[in-house]
N, C-alpha and C. Protein backbone atom coordinates (compact mmCIF):
# COMPACT_ATOMS: atom_id res chain seq x y z
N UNK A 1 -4.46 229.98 24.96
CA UNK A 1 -3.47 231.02 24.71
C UNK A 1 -2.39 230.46 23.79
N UNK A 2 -2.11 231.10 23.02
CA UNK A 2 -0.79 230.81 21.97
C UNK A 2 0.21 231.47 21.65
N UNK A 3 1.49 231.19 22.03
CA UNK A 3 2.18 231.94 22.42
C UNK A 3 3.74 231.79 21.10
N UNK A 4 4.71 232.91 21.36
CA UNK A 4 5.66 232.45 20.26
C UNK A 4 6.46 233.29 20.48
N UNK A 5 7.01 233.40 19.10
CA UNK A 5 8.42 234.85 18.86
C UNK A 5 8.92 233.96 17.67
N UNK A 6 10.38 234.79 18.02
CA UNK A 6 11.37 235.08 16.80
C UNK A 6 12.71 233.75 17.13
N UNK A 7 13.07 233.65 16.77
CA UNK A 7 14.56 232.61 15.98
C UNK A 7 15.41 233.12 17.69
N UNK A 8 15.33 234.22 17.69
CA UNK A 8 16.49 234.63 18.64
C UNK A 8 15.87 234.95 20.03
N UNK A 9 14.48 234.89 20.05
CA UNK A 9 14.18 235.31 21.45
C UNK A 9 14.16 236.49 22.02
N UNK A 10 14.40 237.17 20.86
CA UNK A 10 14.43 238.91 20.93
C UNK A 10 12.72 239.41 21.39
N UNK A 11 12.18 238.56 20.14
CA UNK A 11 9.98 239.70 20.38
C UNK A 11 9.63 237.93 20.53
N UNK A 12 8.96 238.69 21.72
CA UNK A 12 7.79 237.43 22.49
C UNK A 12 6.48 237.96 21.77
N UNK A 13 5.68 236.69 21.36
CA UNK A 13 4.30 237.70 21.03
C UNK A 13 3.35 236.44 21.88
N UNK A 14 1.89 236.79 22.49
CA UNK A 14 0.18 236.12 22.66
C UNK A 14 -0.17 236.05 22.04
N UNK A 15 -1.14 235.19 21.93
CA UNK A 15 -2.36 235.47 21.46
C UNK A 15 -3.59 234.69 22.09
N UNK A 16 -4.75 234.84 22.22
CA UNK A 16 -5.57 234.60 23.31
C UNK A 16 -6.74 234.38 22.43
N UNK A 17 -7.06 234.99 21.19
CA UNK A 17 -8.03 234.48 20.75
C UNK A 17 -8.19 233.04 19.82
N UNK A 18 -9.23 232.86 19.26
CA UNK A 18 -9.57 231.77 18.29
C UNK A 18 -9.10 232.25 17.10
N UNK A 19 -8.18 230.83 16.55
CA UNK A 19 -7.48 231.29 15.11
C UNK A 19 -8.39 230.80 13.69
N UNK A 20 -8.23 231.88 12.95
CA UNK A 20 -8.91 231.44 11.35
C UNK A 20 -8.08 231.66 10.15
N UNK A 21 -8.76 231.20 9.35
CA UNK A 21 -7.86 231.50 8.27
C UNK A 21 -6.14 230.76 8.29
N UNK A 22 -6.30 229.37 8.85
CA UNK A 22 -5.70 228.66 8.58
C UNK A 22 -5.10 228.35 7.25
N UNK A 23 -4.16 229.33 7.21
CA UNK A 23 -3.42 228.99 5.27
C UNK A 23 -2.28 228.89 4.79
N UNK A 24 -2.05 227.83 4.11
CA UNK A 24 -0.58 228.16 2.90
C UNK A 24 -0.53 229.00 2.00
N UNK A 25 0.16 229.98 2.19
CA UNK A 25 -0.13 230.96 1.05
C UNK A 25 0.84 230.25 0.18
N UNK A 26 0.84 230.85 -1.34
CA UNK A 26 1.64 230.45 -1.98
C UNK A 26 2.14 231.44 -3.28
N UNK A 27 1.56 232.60 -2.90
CA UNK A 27 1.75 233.37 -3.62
C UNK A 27 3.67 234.40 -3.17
N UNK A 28 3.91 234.93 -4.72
CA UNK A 28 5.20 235.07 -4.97
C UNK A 28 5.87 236.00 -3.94
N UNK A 29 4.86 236.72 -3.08
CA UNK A 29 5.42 237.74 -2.07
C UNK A 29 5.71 237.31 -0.91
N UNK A 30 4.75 236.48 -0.51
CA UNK A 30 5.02 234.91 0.73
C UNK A 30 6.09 234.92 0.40
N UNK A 31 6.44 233.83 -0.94
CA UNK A 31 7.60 233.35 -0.95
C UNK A 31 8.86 234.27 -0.63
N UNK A 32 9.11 235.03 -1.09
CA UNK A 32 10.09 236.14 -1.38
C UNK A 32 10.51 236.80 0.20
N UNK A 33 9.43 237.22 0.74
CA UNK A 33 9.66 237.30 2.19
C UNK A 33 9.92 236.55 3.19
N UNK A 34 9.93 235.64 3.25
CA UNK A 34 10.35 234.23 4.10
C UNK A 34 11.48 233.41 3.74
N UNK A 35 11.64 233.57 2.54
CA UNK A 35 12.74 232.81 1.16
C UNK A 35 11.99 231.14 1.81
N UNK A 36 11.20 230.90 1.52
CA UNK A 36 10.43 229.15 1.65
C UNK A 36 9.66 229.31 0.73
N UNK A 37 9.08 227.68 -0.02
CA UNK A 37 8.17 227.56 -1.16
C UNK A 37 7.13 228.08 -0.70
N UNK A 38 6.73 228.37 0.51
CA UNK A 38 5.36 228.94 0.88
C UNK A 38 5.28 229.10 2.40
N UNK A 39 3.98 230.46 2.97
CA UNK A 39 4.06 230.91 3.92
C UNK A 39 2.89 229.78 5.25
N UNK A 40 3.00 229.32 5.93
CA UNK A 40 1.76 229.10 6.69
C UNK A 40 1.83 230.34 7.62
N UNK A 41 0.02 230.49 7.23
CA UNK A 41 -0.34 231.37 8.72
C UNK A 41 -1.59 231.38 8.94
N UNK A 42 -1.55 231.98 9.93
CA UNK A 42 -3.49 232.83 10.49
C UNK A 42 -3.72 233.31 11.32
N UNK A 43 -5.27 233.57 11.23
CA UNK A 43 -5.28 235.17 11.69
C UNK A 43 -5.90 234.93 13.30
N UNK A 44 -6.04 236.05 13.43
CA UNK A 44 -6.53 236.57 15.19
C UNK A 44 -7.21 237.62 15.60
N UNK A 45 -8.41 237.99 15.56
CA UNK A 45 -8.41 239.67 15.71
C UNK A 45 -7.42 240.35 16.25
N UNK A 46 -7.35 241.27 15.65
CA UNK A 46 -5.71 242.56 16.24
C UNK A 46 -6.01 242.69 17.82
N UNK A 47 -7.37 242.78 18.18
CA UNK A 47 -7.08 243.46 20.08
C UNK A 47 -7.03 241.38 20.54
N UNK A 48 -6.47 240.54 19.76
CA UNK A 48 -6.27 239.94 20.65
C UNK A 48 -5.28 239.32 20.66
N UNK A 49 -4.16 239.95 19.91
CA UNK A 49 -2.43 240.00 19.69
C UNK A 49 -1.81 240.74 20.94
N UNK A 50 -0.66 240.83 21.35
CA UNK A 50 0.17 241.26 21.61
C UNK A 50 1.67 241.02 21.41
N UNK A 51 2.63 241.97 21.31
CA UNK A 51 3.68 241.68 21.98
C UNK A 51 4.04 241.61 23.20
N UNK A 52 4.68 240.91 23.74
CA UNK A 52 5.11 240.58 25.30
C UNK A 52 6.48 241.26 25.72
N UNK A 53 7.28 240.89 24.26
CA UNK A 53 8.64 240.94 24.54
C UNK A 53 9.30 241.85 23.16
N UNK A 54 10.10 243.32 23.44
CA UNK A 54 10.76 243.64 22.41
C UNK A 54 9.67 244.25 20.95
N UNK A 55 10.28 244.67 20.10
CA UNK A 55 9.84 245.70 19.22
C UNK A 55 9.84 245.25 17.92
N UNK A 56 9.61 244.49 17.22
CA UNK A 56 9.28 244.23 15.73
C UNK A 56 9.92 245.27 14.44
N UNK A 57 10.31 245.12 13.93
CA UNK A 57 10.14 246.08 12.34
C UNK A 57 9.25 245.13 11.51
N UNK A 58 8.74 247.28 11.00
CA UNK A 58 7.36 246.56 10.03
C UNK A 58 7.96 247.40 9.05
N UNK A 59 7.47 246.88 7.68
CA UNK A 59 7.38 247.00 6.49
C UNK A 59 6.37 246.70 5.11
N UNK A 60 6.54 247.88 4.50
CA UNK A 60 4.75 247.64 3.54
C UNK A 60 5.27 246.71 2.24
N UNK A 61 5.07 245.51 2.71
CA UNK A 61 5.24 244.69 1.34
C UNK A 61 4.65 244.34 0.06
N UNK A 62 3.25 245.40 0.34
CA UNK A 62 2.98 246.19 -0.61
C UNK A 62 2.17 247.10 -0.32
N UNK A 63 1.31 247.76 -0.87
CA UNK A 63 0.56 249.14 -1.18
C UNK A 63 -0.46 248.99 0.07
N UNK A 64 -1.22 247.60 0.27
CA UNK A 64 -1.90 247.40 1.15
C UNK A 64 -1.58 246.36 2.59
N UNK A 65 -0.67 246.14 2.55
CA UNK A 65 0.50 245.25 3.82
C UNK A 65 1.55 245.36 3.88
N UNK A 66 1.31 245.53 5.46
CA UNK A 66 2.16 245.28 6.42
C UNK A 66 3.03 244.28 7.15
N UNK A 67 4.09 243.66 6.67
CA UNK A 67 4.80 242.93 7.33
C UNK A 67 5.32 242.79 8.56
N UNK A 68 5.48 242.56 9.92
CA UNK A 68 6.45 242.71 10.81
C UNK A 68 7.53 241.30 10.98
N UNK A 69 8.60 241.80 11.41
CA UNK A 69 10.05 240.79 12.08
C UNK A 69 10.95 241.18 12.78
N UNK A 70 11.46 240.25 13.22
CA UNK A 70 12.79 240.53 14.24
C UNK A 70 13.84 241.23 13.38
N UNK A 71 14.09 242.43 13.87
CA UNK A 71 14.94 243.42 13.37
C UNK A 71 16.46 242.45 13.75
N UNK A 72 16.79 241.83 14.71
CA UNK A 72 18.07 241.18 15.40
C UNK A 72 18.21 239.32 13.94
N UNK A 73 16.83 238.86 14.07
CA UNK A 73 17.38 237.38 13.15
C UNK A 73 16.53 237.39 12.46
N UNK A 74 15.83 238.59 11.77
CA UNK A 74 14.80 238.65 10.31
C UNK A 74 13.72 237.40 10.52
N UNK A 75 13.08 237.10 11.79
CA UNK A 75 12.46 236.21 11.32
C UNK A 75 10.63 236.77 11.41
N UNK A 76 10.02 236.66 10.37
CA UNK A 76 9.21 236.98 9.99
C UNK A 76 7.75 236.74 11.06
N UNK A 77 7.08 237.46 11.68
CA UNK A 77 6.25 237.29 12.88
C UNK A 77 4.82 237.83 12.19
N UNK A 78 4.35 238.82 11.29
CA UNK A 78 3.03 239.05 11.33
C UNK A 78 2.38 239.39 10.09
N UNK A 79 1.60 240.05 9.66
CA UNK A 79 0.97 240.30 8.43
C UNK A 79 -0.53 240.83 8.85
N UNK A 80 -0.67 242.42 8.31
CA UNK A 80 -1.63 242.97 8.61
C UNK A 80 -2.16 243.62 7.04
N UNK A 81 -3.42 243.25 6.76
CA UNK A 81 -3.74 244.06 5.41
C UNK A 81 -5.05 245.17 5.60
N UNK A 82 -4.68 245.91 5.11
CA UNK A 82 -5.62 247.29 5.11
C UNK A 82 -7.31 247.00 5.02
N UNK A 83 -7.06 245.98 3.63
CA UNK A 83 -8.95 245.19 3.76
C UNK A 83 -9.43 244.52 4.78
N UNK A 84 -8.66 244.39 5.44
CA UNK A 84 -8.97 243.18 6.50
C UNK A 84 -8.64 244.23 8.41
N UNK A 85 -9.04 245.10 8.20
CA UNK A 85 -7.86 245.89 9.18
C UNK A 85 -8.34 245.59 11.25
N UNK A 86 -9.36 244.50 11.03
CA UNK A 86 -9.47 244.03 12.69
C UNK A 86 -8.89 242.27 12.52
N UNK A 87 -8.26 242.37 11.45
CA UNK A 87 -7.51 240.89 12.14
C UNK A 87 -5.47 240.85 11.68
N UNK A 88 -4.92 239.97 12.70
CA UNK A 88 -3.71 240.11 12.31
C UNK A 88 -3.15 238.72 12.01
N UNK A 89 -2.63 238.66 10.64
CA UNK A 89 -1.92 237.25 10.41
C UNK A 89 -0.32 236.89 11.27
N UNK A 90 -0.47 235.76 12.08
CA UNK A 90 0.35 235.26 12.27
C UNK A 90 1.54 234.11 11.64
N UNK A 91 2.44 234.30 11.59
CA UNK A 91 3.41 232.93 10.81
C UNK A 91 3.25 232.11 11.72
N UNK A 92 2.51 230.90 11.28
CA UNK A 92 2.29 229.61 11.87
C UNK A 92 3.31 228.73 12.32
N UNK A 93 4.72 229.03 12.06
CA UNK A 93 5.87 228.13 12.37
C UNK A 93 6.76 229.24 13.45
N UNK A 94 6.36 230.31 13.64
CA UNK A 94 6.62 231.49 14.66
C UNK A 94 6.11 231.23 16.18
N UNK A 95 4.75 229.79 16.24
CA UNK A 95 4.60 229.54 17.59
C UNK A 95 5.46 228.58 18.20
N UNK A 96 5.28 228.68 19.54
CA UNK A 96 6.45 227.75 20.29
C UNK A 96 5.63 226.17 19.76
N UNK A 97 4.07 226.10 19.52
CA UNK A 97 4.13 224.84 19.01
C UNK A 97 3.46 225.21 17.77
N UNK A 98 4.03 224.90 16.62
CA UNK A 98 2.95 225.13 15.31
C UNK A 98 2.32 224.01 15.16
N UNK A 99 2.15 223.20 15.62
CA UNK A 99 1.21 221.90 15.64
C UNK A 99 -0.14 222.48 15.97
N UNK A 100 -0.38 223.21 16.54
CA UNK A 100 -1.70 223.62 17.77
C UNK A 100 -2.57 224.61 16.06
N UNK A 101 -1.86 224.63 15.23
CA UNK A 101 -3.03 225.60 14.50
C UNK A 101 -2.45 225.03 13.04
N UNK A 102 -3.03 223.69 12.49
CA UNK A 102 -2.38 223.41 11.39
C UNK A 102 -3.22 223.97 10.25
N UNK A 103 -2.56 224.18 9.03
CA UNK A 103 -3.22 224.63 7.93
C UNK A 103 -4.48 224.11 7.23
N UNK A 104 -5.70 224.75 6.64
CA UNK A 104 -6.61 224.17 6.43
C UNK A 104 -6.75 224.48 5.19
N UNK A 105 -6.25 225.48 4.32
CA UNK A 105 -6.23 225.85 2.29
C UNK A 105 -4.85 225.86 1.95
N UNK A 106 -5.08 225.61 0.54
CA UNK A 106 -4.07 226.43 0.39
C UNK A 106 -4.50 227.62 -0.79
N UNK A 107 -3.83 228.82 -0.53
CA UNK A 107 -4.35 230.10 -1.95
C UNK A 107 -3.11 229.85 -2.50
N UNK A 108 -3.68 230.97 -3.47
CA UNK A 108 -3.02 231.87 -4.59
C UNK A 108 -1.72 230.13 -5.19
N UNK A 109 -2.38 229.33 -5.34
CA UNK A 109 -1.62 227.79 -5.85
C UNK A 109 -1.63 228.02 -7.23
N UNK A 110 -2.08 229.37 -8.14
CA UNK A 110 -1.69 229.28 -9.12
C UNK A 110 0.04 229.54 -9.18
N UNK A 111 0.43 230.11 -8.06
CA UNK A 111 1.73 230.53 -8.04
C UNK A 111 2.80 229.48 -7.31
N UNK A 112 2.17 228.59 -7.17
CA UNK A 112 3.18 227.42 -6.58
C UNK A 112 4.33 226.55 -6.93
N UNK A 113 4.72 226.63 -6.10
CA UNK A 113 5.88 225.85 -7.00
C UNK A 113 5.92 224.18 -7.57
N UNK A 114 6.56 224.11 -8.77
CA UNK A 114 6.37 223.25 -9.61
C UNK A 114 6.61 221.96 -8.46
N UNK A 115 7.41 221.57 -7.69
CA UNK A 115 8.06 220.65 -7.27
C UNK A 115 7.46 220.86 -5.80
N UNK A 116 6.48 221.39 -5.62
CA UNK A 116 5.76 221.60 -3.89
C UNK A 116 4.49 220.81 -4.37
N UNK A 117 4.18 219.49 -3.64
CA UNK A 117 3.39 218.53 -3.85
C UNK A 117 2.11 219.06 -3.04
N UNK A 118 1.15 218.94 -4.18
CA UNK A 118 -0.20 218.87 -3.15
C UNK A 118 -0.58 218.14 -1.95
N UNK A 119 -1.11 218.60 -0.78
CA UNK A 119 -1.32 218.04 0.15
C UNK A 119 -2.54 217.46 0.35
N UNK A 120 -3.69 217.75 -0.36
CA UNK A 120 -5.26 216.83 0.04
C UNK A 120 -5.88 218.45 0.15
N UNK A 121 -5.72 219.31 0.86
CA UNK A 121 -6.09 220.31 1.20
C UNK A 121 -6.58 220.93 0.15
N UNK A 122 -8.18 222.03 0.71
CA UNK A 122 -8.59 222.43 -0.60
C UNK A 122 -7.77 223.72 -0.95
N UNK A 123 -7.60 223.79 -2.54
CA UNK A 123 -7.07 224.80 -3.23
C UNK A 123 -7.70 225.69 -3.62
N UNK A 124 -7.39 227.07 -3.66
CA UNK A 124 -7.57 228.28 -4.29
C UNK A 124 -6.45 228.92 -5.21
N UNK A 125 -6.90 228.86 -6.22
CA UNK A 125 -5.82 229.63 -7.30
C UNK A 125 -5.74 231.13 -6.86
N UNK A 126 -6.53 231.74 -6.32
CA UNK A 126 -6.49 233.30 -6.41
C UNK A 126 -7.77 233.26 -5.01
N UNK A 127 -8.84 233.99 -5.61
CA UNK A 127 -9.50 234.22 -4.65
C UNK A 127 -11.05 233.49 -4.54
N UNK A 128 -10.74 232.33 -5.97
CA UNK A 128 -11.82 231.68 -5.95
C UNK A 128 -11.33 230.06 -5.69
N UNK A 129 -12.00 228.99 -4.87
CA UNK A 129 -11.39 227.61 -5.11
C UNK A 129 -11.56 226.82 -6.25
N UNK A 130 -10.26 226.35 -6.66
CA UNK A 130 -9.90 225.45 -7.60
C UNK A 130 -10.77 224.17 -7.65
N UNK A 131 -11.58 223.62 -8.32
CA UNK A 131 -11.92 222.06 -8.57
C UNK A 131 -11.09 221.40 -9.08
């Protein structure tokens, strides 16, 4: 079980299933929504999320996603996309331990920042991996 929330303790969230999609995003909407050089997260099937505690605001950060966060300390908790619509991304630094699900890619690294050092990890510029 993996458990978490928000900055303030306002939304408790579970999760009970097996995580995938272990990733750094690094693309410009990550960034922008979090204000950090890049997002870690991953996913969960949706029936095996919950909230525990309190009510989220969501927002379409774009045409095809869904963002949610703590309406009380903006801190950023989920990510749901329309193509993908039986799994839900979690922010990996949103669990009480983010150690327990460390990152395994990184995408969209064409958009990275100049001064964010590669880690060993394999890269994807977009939606294909980088050699």
């Amino acid at each position: 079980m993996l458990t978490g929330g928000c900055f303030c303790g306002a939304i408790r969230y579970e999760a009970d299933g097996a995580p995938f999609r272990e990733t750094n995003c690094h693309c410009s909407i990550c960034r922008r929504t979090t204000g950090a050089p890049f997002l870690s997260m991953f996913s969960v099937r949706s029936i095996e999320f919950r909230i525990t505690k309190g009510q989220a605001t969501r927002f379409n950060s774009t045409a095809k996603s869904v963002r949610s966060f703590c309406p009380r300390c903006g801190t950023q908790l989920t990510g749901e996309h329309a193509d993908f619509p039986e799994e839900i991304g979690i922010t990996t630094a949103s669990l009480d331990d983010p150690n327990l699900v460390p990152p395994r890619v990184n995408i969209h690294t064409g958009s990275r920042l100049e001064w964010v050092v590669p880690d060993g990890l394999p890269e994807y510029w977009g939606g294909s991996r980088q050699e």
